[in-house]
Protein backbone atom coordinates (compact mmCIF):
# COMPACT_ATOMS: atom_id res chain seq x y z
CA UNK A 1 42.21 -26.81 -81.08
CA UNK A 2 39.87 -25.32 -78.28
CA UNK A 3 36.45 -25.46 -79.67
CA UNK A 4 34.37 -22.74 -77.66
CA UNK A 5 30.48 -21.40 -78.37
CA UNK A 6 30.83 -18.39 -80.93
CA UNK A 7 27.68 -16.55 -81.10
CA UNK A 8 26.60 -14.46 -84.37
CA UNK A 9 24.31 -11.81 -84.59
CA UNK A 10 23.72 -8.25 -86.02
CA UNK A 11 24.04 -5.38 -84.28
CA UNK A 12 21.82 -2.18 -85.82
CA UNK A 13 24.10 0.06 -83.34
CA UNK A 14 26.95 -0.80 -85.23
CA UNK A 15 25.91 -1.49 -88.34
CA UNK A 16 27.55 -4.82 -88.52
CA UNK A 17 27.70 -8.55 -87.68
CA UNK A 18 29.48 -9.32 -83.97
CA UNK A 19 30.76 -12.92 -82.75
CA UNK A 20 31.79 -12.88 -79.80
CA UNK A 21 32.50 -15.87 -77.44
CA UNK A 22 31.01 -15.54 -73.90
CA UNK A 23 33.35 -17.88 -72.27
CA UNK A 24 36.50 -16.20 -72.78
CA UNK A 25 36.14 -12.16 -71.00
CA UNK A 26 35.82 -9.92 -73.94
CA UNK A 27 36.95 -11.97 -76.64
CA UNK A 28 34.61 -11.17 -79.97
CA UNK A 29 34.85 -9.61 -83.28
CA UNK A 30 32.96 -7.55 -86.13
CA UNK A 31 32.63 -7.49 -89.72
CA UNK A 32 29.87 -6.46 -92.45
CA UNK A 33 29.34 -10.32 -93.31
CA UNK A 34 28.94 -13.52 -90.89
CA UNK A 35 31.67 -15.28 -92.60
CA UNK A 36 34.09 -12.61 -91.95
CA UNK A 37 32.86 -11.94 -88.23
CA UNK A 38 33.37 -16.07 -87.94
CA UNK A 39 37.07 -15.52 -89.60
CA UNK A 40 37.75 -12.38 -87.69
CA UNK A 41 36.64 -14.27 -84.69
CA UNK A 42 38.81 -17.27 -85.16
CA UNK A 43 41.71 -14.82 -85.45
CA UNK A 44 40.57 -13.01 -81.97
CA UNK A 45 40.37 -16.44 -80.01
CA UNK A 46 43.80 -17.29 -81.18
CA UNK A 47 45.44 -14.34 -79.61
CA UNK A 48 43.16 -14.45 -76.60
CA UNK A 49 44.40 -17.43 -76.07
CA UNK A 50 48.12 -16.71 -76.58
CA UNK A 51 47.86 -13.44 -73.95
CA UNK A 52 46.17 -15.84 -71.44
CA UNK A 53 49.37 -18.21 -71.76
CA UNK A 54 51.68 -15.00 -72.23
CA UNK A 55 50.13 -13.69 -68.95
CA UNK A 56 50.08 -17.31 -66.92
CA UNK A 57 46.16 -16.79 -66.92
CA UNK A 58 43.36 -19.43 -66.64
CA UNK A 59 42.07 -20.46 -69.93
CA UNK A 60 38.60 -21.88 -69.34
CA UNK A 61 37.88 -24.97 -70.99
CA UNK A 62 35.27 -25.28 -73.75
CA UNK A 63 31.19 -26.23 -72.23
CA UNK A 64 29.98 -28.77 -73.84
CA UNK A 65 26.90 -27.48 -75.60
CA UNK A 66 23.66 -28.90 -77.20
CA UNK A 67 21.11 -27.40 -79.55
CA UNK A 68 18.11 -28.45 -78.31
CA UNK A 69 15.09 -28.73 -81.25
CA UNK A 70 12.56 -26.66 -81.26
């Protein structure tokens, strides 16, 4: 399992929550909760990933990120 930064936050354009995942190219998701953007997410990294391997493309591996107190 590929653990990768997912970051959650609402958009007022759309009217809803996005994840997305900034280090795979386009990869994110929407949904009118953050649980379901997280699930819906989940879902979009899995077939990112299985195009990338369909296609023969680089999958980048995971950063290694720290949350920093405040």
């Amino acid at each position: 399992m590929y653990k990768y930064q997912i970051l959650i936050y609402w958009s007022d354009e759309d009217q809803a929550f996005i994840a997305e995942v900034p280090e795979l190219p386009g990869c994110m998701a929407h949904a009118t909760s953050q649980t379901e953007a997280l699930a819906n997410v989940k879902d979009a990294i899995e077939l990112w990933l299985d195009t990338a391997r369909e296609f023969g493309d680089v999958i980048p591996e995971p950063q290694h990120w720290r949350l920093v107190p405040a």
